[in-house]
Protein backbone atom coordinates (compact mmCIF):
# COMPACT_ATOMS: atom_id res chain seq x y z
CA UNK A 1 -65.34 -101.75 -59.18
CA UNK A 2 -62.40 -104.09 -59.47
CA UNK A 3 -62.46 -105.26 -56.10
CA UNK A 4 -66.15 -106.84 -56.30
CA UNK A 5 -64.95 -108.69 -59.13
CA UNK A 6 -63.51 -111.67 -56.64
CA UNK A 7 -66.67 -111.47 -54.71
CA UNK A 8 -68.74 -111.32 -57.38
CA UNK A 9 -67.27 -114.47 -58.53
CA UNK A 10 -67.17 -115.92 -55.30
CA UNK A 11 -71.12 -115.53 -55.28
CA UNK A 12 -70.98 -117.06 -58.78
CA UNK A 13 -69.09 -120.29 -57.68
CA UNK A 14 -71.73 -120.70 -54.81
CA UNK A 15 -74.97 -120.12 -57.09
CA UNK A 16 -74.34 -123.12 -59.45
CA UNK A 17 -75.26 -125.55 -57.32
CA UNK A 18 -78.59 -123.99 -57.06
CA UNK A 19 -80.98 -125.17 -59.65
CA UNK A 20 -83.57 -123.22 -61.95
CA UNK A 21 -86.56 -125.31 -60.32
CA UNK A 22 -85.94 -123.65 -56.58
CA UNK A 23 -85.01 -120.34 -58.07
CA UNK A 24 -88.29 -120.61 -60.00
CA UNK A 25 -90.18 -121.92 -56.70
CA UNK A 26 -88.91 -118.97 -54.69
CA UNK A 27 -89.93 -116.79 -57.06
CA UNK A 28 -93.25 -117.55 -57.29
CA UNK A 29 -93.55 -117.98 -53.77
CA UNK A 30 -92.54 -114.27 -53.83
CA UNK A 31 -95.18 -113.20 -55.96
CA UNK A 32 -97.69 -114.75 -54.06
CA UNK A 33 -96.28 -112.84 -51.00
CA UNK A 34 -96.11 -109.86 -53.30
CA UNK A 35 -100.03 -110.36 -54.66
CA UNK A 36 -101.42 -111.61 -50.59
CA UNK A 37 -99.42 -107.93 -49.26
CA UNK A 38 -101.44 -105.96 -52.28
CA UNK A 39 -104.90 -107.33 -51.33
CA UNK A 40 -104.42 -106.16 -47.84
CA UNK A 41 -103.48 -103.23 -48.96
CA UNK A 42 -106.71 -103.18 -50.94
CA UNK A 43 -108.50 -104.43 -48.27
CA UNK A 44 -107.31 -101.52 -45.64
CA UNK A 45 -108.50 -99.03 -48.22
CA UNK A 46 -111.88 -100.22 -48.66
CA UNK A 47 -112.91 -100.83 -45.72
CA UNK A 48 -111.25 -97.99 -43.56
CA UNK A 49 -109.15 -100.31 -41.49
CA UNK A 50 -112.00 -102.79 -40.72
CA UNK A 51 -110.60 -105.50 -42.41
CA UNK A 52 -109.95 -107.51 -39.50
CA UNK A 53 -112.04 -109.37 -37.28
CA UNK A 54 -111.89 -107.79 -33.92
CA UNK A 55 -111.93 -110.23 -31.16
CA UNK A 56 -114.54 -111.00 -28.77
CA UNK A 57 -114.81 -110.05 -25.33
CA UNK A 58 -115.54 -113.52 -22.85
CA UNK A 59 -119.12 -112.86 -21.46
CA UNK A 60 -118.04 -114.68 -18.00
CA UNK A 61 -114.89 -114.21 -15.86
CA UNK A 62 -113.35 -117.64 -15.86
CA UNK A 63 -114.14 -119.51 -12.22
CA UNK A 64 -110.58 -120.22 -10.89
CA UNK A 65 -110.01 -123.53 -8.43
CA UNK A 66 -107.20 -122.55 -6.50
CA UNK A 67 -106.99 -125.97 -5.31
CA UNK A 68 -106.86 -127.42 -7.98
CA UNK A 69 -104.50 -125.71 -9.23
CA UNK A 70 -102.11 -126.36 -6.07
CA UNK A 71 -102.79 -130.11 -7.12
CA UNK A 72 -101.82 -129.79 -10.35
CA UNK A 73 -98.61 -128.09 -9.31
CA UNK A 74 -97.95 -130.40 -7.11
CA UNK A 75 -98.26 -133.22 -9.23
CA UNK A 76 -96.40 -131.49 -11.97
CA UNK A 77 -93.11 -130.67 -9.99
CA UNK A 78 -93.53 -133.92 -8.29
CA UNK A 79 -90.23 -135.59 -9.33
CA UNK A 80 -87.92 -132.78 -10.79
CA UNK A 81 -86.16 -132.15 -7.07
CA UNK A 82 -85.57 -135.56 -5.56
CA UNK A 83 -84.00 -135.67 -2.03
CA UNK A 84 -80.62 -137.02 -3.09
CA UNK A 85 -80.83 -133.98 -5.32
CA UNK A 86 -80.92 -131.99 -2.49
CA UNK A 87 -77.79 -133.80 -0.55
CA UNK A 88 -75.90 -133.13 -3.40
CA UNK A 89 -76.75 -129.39 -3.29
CA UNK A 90 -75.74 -129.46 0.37
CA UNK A 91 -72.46 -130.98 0.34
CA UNK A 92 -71.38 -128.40 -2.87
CA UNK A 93 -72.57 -126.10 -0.63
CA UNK A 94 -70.60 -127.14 1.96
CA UNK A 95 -67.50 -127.74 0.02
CA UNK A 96 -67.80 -123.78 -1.26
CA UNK A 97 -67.80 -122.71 2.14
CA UNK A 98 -64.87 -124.79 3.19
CA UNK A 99 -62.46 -123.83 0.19
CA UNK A 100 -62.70 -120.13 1.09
């Protein structure tokens, strides 16, 4: 018991800057977590774990344009490797191979 006395005024020394307003705002924000978790609860009781909506099923497959996408891939990765790039990844190469 005597040696939580330092910590317990360590946590003490850090808590006063805290003011009553947040520790009041947290709090409520806790009860309204506490209150929202109890009307599920409810919720799951009444209705026999049906309280959720379930989710639909797409009535068509979704027509895919491979070509489009190609394009798109294309266009998207357009400038991320640009040929100096690829020098420089050569000549490191080359200089690995070279220093063993």
């Amino acid at each position: 018991m005597v040696n939580n006395i330092p910590r317990a005024l360590e946590y003490l020394a850090e808590s006063s800057g805290i003011s009553i307003e947040a520790v009041q705002e947290d709090q409520e924000e806790e009860i309204e977590s506490y209150m929202s978790a109890i009307d599920i609860e409810a919720c799951e009781t009444k209705c026999e774990g049906h309280y959720l909506r379930k989710p639909s099923k797409p009535d068509k497959k979704m027509k895919v344009d491979h070509a489009q996408l190609k394009g798109n891939l294309k266009k998207a990765s357009e400038h991320i490797i640009v040929s100096g790039t690829q020098t420089e990844y050569r000549r490191w190469a080359l200089t690995c191979l070279f220093q063993l």
